[in-house]
N, C-alpha and C. Protein backbone atom coordinates (compact mmCIF):
# COMPACT_ATOMS: atom_id res chain seq x y z
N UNK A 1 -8.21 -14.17 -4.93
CA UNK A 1 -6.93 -14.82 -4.83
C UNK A 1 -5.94 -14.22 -5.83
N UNK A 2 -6.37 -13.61 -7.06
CA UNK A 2 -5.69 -13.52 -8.13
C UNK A 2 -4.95 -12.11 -7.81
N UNK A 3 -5.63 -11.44 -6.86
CA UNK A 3 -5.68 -9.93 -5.90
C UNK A 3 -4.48 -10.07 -5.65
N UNK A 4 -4.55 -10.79 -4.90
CA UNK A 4 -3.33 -10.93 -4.03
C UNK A 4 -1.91 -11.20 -4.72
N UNK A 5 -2.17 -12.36 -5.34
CA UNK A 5 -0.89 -12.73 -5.93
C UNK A 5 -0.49 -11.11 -6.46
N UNK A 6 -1.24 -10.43 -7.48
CA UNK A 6 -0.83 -9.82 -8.09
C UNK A 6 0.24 -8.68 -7.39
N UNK A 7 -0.44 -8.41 -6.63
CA UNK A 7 -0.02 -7.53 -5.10
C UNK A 7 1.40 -7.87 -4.87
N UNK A 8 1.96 -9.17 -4.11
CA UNK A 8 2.81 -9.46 -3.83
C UNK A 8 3.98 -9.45 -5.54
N UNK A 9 3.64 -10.17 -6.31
CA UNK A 9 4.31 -10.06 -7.43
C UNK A 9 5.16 -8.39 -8.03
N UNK A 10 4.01 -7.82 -8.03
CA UNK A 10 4.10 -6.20 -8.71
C UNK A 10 5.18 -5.77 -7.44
N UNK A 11 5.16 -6.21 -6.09
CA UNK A 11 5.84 -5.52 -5.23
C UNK A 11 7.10 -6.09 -5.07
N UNK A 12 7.10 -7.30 -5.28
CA UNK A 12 8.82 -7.71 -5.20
C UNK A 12 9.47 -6.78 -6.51
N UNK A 13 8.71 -7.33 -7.45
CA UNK A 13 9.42 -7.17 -9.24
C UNK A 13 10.19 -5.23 -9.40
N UNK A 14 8.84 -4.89 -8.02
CA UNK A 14 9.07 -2.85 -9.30
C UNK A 14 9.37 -2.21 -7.83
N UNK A 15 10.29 -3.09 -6.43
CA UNK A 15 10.87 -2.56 -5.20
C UNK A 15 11.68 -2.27 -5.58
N UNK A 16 12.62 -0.84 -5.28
CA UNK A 16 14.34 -0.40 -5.16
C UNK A 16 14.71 -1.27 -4.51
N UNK A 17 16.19 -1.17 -4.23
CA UNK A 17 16.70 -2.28 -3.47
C UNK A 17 16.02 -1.49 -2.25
N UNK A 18 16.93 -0.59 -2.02
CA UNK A 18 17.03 0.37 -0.65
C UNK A 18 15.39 0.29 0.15
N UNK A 19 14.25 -0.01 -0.60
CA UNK A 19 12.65 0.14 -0.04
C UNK A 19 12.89 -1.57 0.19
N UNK A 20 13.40 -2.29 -0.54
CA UNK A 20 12.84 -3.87 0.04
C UNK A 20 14.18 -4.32 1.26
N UNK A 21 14.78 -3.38 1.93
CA UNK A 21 15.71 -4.09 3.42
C UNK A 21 14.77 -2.93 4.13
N UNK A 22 13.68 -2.14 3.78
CA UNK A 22 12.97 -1.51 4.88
C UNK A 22 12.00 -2.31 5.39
N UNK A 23 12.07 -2.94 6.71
CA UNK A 23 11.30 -3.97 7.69
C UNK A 23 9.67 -3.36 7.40
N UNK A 24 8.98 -4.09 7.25
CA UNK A 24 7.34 -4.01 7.16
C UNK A 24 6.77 -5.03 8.24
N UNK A 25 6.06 -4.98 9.45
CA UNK A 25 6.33 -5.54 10.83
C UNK A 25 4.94 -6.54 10.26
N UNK A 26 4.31 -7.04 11.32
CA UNK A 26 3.44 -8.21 10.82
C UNK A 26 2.20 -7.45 10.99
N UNK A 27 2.62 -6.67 12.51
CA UNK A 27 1.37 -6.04 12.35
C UNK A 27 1.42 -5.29 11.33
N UNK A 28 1.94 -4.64 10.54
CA UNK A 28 1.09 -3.40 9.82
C UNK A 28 0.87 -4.27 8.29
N UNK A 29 1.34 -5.70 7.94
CA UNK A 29 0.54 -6.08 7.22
C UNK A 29 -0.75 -6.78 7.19
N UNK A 30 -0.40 -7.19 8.59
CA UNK A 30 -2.35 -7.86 8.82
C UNK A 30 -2.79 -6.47 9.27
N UNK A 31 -2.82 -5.33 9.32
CA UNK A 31 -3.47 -4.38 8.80
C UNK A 31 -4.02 -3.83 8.07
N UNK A 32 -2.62 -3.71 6.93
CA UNK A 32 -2.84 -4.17 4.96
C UNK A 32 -4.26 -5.21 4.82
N UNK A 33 -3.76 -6.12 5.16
CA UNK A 33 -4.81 -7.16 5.01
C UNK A 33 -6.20 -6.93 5.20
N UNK A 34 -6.39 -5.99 6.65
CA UNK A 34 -7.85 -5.92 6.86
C UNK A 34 -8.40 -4.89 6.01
N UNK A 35 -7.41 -3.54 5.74
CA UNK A 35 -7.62 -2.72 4.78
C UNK A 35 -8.01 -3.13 3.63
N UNK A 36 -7.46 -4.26 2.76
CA UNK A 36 -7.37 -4.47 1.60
C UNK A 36 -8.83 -5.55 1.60
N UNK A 37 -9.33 -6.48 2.64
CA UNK A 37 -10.48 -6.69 2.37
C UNK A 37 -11.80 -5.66 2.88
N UNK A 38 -11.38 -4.50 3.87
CA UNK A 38 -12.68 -3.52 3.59
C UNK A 38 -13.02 -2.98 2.23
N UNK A 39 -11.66 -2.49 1.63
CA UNK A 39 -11.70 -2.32 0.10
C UNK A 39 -12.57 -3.26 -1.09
N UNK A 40 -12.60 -4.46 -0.82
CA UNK A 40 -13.15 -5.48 -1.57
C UNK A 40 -14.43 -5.49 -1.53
N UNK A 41 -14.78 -5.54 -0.17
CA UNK A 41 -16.33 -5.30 0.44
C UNK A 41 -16.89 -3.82 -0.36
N UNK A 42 -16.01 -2.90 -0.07
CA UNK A 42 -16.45 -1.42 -0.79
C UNK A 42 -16.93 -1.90 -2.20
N UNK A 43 -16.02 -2.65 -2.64
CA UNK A 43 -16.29 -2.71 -4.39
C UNK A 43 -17.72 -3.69 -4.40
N UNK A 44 -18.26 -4.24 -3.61
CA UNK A 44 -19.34 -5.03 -3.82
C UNK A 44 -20.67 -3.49 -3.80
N UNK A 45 -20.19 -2.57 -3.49
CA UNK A 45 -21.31 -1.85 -3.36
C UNK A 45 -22.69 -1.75 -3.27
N UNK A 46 -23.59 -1.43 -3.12
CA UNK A 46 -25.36 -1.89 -3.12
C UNK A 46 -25.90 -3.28 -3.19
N UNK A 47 -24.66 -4.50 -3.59
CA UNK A 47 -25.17 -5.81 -3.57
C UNK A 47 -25.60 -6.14 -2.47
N UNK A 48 -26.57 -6.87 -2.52
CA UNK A 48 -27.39 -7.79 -1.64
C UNK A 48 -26.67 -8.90 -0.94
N UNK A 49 -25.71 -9.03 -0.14
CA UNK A 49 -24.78 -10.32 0.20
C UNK A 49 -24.51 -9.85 1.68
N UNK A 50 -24.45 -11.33 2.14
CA UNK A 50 -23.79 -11.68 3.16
C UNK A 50 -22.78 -10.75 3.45
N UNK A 51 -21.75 -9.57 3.82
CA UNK A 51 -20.81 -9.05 4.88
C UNK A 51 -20.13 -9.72 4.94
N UNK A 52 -20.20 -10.79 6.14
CA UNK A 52 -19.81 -11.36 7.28
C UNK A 52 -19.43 -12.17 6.88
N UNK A 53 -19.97 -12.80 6.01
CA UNK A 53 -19.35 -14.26 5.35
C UNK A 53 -18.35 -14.06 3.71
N UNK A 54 -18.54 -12.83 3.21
CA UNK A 54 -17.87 -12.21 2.62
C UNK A 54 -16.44 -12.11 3.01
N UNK A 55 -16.68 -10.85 4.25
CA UNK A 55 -15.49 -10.86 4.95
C UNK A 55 -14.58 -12.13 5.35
N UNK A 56 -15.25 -13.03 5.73
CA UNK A 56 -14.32 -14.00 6.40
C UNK A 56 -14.13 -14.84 5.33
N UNK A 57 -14.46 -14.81 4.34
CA UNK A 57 -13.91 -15.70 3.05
C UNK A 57 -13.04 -15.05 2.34
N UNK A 58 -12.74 -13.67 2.34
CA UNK A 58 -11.92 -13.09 1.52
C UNK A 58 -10.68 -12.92 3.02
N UNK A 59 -10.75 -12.91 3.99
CA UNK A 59 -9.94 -12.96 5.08
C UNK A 59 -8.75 -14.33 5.14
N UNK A 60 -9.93 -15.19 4.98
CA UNK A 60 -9.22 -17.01 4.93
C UNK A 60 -8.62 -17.41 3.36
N UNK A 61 -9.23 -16.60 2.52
CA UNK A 61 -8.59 -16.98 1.41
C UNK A 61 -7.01 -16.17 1.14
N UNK A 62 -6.82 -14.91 1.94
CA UNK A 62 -5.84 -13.85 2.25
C UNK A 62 -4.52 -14.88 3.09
N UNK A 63 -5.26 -15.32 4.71
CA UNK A 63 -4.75 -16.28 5.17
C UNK A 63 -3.23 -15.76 5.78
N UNK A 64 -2.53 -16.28 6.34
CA UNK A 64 -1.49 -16.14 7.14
C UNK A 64 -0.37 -16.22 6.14
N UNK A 65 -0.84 -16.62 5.00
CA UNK A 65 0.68 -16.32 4.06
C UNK A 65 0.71 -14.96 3.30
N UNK A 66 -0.51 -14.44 3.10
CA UNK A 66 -0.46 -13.04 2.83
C UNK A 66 0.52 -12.38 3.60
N UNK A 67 0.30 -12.79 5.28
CA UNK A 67 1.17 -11.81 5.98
C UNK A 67 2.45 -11.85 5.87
N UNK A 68 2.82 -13.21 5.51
CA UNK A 68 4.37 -13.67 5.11
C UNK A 68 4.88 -12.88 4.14
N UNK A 69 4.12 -13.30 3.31
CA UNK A 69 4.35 -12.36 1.87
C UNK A 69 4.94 -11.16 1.80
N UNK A 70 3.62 -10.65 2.24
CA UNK A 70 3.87 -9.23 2.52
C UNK A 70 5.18 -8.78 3.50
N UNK A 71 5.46 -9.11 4.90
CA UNK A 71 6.82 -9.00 5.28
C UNK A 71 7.94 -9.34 4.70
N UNK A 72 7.74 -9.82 3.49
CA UNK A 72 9.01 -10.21 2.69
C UNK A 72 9.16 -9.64 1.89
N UNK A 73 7.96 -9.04 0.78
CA UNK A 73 8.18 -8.40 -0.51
C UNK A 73 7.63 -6.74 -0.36
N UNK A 74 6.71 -6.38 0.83
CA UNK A 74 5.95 -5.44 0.47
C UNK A 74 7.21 -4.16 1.16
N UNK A 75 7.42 -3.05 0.54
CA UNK A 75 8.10 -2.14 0.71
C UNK A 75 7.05 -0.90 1.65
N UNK A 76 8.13 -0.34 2.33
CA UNK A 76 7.55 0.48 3.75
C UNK A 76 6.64 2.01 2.37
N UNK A 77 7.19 2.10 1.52
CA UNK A 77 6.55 3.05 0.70
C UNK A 77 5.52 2.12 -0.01
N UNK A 78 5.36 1.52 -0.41
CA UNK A 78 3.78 0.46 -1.30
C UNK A 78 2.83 0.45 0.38
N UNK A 79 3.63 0.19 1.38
CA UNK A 79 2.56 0.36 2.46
C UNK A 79 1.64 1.21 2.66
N UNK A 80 2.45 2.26 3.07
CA UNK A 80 2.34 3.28 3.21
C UNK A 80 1.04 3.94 1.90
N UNK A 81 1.39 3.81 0.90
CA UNK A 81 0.31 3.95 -0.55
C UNK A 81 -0.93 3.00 -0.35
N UNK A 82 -0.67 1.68 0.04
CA UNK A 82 -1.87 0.95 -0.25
C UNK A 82 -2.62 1.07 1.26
N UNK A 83 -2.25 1.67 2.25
CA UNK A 83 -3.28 2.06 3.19
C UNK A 83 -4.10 3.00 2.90
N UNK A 84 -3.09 4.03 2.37
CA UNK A 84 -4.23 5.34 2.44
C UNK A 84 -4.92 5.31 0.78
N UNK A 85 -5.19 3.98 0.05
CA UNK A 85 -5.99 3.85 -0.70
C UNK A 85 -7.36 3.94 -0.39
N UNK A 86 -8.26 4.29 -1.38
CA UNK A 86 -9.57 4.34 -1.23
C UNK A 86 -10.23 3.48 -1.52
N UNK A 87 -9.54 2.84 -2.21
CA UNK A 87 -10.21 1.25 -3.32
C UNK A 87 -9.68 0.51 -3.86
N UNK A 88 -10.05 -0.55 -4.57
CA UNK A 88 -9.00 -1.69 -4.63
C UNK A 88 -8.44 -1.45 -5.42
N UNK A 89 -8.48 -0.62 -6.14
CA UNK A 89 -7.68 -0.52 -7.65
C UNK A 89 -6.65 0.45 -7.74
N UNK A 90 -6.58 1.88 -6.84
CA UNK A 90 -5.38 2.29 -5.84
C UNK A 90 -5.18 2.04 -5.72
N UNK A 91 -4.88 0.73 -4.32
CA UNK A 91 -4.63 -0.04 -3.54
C UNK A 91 -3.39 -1.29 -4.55
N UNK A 92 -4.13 -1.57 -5.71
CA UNK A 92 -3.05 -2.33 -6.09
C UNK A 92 -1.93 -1.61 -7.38
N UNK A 93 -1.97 -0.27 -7.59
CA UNK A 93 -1.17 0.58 -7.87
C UNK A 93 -0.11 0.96 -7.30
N UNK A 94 -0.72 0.76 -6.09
CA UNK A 94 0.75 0.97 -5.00
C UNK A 94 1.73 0.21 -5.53
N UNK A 95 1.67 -0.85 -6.21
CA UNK A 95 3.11 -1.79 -5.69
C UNK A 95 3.54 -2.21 -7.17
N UNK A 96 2.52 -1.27 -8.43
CA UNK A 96 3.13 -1.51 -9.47
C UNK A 96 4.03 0.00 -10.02
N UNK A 97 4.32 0.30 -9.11
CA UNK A 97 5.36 1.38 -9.83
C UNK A 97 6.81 0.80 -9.57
């Protein structure tokens, strides 16, 4: 949860103007979204756990306001960065520059 916030925060606070009136559609943040929890799953690496129930707890805890969020604060360049991240910690670099 703390993921997230941070995400949305770092991306309103360190957007140009000119990157935050660039439209970010819903789909390509519940994209973000699924990206950003395969990433999470990655970081569990060799642990012994549930997937599935992983996934869908870090999915529901993400939730339909992530996607809000994100169409409001996330800039078409932090997108663009936090897709083609490899891991979560890329991933939330994107949106602190």
């Amino acid at each position: 949860m703390g993921f997230r916030w941070a995400l949305l925060v770092l991306a309103a606070a360190c957007a140009s103007h000119d990157e935050v009136d660039m439209v970010v559609d819903r789909a390509r943040c519940e994209q973000l979204r699924r990206h950003l929890v395969d990433l999470r799953l990655a970081d569990l690496g060799t642990l012994e756990v549930d997937v599935a129930a992983h996934r869908t707890a870090i999915e529901n805890a993400l939730g339909d306001a992530f996607v809000t969020s994100c169409q409001q604060s996330i800039t078409v360049v932090q997108m663009t960065c936090a897709l083609a991240a490899k891991n979560s910690a890329l991933a939330s670099t994107c949106t602190s520059r």
